[in-house]
C-alpha atoms as a PDB file:
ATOM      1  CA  UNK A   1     -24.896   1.733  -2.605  1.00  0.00           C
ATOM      2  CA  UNK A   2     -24.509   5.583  -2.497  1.00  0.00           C
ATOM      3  CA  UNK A   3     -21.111   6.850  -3.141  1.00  0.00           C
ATOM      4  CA  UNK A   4     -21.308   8.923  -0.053  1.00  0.00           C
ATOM      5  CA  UNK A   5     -22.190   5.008   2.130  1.00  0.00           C
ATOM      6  CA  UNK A   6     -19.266   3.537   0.303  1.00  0.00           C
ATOM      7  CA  UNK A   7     -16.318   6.549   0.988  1.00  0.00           C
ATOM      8  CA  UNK A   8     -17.096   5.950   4.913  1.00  0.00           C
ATOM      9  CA  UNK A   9     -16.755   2.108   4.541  1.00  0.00           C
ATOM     10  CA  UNK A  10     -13.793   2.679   2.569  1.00  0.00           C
ATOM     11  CA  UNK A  11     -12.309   4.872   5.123  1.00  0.00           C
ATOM     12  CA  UNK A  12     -13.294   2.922   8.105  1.00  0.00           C
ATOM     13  CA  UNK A  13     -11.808  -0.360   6.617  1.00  0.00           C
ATOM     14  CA  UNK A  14      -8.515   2.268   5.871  1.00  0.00           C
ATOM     15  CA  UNK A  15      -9.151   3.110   9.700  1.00  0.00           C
ATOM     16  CA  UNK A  16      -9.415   0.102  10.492  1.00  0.00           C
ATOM     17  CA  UNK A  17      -5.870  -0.668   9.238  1.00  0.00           C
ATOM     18  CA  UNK A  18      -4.063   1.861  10.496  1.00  0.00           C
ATOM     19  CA  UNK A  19      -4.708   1.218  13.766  1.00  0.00           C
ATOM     20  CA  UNK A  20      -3.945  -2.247  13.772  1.00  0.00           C
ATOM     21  CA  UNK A  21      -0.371  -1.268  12.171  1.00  0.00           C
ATOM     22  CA  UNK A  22      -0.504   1.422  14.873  1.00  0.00           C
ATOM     23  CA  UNK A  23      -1.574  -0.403  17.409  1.00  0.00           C
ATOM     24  CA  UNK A  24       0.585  -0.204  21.152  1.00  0.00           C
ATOM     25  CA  UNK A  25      -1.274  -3.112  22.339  1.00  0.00           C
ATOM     26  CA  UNK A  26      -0.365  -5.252  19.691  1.00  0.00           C
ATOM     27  CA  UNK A  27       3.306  -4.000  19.570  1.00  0.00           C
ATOM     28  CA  UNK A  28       3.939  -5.762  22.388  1.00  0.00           C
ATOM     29  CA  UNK A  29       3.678  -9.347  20.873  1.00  0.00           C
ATOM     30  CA  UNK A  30       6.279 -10.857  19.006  1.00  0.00           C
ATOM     31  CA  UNK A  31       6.275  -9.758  15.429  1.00  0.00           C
ATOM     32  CA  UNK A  32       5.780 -12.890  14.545  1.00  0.00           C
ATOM     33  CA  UNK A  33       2.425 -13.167  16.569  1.00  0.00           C
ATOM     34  CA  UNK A  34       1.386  -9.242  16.273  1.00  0.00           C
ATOM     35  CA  UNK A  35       1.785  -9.703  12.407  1.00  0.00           C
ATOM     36  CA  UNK A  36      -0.031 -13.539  12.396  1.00  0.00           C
ATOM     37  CA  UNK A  37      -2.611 -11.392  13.641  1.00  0.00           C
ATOM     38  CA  UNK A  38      -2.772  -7.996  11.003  1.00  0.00           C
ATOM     39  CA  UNK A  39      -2.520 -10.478   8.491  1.00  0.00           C
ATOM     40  CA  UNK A  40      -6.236 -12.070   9.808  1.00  0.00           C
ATOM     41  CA  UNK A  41      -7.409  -8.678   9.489  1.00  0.00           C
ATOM     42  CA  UNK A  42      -6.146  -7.997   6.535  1.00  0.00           C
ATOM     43  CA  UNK A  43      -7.512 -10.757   4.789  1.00  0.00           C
ATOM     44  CA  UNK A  44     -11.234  -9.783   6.282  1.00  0.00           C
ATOM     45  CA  UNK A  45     -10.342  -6.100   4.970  1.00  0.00           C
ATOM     46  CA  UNK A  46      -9.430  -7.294   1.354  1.00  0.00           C
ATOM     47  CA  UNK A  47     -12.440  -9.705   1.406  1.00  0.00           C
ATOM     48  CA  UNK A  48     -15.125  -6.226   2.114  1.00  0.00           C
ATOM     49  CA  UNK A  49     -13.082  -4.324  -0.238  1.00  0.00           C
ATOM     50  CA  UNK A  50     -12.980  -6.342  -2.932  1.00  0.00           C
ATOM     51  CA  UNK A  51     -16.864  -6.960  -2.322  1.00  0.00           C
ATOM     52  CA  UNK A  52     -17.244  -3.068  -2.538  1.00  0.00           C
ATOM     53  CA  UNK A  53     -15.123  -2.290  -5.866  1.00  0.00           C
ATOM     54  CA  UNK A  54     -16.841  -5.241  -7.661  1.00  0.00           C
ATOM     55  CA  UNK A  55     -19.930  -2.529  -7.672  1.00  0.00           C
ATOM     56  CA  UNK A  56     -17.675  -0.493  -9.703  1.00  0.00           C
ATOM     57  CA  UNK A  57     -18.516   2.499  -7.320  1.00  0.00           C
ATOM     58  CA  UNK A  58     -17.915   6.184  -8.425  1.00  0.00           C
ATOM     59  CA  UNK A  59     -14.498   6.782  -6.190  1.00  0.00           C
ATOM     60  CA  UNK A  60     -12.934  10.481  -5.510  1.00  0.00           C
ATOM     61  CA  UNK A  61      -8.836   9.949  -5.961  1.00  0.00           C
ATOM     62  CA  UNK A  62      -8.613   9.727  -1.948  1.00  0.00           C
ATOM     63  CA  UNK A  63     -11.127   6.739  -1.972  1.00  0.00           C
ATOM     64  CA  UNK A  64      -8.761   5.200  -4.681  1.00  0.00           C
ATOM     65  CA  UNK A  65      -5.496   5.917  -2.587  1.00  0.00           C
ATOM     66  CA  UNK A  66      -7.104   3.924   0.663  1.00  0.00           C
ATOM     67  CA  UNK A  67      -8.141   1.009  -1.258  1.00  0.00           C
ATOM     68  CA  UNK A  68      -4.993   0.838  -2.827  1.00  0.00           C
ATOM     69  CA  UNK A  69      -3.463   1.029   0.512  1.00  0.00           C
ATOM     70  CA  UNK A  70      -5.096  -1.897   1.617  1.00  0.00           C
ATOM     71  CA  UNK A  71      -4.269  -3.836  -1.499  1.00  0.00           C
ATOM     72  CA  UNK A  72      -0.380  -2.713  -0.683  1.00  0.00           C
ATOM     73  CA  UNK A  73      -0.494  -5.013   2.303  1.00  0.00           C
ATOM     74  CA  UNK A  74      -1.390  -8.028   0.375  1.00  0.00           C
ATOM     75  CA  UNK A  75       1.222 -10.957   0.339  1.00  0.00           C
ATOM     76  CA  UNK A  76       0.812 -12.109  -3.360  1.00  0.00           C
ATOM     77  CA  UNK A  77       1.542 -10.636  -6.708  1.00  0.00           C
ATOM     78  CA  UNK A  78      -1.905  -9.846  -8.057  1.00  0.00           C
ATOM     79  CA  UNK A  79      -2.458  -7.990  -4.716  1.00  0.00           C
ATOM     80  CA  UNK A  80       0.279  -5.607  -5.136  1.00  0.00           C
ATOM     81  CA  UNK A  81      -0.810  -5.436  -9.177  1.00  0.00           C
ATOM     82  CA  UNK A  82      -4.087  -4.027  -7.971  1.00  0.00           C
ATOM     83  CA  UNK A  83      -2.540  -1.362  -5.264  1.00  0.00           C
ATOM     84  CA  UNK A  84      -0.387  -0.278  -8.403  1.00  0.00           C
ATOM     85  CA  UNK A  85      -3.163  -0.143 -10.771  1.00  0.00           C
ATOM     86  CA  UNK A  86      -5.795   1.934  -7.674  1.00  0.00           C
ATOM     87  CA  UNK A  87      -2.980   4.369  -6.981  1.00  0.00           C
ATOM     88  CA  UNK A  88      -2.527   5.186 -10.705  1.00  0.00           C
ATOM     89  CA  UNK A  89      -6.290   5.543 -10.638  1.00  0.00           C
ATOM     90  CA  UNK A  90      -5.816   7.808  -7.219  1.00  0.00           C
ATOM     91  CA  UNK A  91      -2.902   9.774  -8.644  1.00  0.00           C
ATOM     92  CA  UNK A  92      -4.748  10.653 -11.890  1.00  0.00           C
ATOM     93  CA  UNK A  93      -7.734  11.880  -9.812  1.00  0.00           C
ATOM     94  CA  UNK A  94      -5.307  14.582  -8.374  1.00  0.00           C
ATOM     95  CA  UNK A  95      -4.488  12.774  -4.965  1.00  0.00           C
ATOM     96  CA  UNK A  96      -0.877  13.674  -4.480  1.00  0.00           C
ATOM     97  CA  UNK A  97      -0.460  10.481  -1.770  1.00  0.00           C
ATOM     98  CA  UNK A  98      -1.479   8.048  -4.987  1.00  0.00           C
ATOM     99  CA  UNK A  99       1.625   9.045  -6.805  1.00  0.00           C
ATOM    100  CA  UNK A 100       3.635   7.782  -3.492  1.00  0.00           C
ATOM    101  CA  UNK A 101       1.817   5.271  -3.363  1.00  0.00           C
ATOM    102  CA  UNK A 102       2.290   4.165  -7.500  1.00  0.00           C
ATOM    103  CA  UNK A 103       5.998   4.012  -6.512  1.00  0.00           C
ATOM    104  CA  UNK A 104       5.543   2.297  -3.354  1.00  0.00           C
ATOM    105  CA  UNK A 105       3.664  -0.416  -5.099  1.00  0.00           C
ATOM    106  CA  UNK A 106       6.072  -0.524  -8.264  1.00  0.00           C
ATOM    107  CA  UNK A 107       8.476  -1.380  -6.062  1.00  0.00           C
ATOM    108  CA  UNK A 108       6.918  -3.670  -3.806  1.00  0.00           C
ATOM    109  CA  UNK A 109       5.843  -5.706  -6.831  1.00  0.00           C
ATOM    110  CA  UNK A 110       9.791  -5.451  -7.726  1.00  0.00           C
ATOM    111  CA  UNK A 111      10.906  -7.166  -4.783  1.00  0.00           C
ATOM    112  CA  UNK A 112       8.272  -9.649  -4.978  1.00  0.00           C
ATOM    113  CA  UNK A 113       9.746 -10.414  -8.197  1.00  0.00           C
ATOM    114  CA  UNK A 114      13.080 -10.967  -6.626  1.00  0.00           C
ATOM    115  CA  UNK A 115      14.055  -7.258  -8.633  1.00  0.00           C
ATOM    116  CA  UNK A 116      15.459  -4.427  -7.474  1.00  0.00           C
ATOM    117  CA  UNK A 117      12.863  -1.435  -7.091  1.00  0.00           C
ATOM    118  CA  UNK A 118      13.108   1.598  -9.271  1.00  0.00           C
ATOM    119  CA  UNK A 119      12.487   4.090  -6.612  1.00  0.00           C
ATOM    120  CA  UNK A 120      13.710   3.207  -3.251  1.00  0.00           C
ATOM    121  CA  UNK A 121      10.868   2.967  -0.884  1.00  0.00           C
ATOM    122  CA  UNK A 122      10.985  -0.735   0.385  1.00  0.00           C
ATOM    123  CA  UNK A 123      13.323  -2.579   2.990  1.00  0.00           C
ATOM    124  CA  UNK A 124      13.713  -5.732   4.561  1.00  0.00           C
ATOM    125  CA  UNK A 125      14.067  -6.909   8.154  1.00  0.00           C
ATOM    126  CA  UNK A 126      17.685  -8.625   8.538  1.00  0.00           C
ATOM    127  CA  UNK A 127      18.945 -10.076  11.261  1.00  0.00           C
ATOM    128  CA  UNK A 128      16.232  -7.320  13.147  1.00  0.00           C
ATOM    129  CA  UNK A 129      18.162  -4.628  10.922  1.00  0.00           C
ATOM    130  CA  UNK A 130      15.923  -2.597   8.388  1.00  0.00           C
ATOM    131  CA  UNK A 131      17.890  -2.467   5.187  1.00  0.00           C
ATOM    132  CA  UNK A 132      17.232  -0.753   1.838  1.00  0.00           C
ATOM    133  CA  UNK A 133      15.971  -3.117  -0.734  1.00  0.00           C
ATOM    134  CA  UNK A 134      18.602  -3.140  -3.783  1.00  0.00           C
ATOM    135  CA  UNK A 135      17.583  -0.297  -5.941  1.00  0.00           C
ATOM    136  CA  UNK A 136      17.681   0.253  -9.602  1.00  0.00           C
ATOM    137  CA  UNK A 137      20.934   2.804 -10.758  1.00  0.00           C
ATOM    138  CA  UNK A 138      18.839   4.396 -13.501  1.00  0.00           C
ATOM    139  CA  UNK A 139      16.059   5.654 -11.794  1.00  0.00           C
ATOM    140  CA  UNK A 140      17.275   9.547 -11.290  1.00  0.00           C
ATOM    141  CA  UNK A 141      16.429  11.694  -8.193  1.00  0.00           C
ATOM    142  CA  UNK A 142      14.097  13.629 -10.444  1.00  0.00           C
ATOM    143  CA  UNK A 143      12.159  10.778 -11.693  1.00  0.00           C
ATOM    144  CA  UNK A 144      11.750   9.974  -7.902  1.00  0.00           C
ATOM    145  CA  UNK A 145      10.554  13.744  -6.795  1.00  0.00           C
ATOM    146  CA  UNK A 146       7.854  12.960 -10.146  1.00  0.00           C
ATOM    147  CA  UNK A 147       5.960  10.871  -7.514  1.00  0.00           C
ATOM    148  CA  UNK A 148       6.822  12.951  -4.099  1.00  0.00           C
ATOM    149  CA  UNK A 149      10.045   9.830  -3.267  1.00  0.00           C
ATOM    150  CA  UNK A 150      12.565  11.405  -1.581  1.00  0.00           C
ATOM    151  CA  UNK A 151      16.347  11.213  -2.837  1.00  0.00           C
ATOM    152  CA  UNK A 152      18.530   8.118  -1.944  1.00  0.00           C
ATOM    153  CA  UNK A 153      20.997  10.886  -0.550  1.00  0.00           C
END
């Protein structure tokens, strides 16, 4: 496939996500049901992706940040391992979202792991209250600014 064919199915699938996270009409199901369904999508999202970067495709750092976007939404381990590893990938192109995105996925892969994060960027729903995911003490506020996390304060 071109490169040029394969950044607009990248982007439409990343599209394609964000408005289903986005999405008013499905807001007003129970999260239960609204995220039953994302998670159907997701999987069919994952399933094209994954059939795209098998080509090893020549990706610009933004094409790199989507996928790893989509990986970010994955449920298991090697999921997250991936949107870690395509964000590094995105960052080191010179995308400034990928280094977010690094953390994001450092951390998600944390809490997985029944770990606190390093950075701060994940919570969990309890009791319908969004709560800050235990963080690592030794991660400083300038190691956090390194990739664009704001402060704890």
């Amino acid at each position: 496939m071109q490169s040029e064919h394969i950044q607009r199915l990248i982007k439409k699938i990343f599209d394609e996500d964000w408005k289903d996270r986005s999405s008013s009409v499905l807001r007003k199901y129970s999260n239960k049901k609204r995220f039953d369904i994302i998670g159907k999508h997701d999987s069919q999202r994952l399933i094209a992706l994954k059939k795209i970067l098998r080509g090893n495709p020549k990706l610009r750092g933004v094409d790199y940040f989507r996928s790893a976007m989509i990986f970010q939404h994955g449920q298991t381990l090697e999921l997250i391992k991936e949107a870690k590893r395509l964000a590094k990938k995105s960052s080191d192109l010179g995308h400034m979202s990928g280094k977010w995105l690094y953390a994001a996925a450092t951390d998600r892969l944390l809490m997985m792991q029944g770990k606190k994060q390093k950075f701060g960027t994940q919570f969990k729903n309890i009791n319908g209250v969004w709560e800050l995911h235990p963080v690592q003490k030794t991660t400083t506020d300038q190691e956090r600014k390194k990739y664009n996390v704001y402060s704890l304060q």
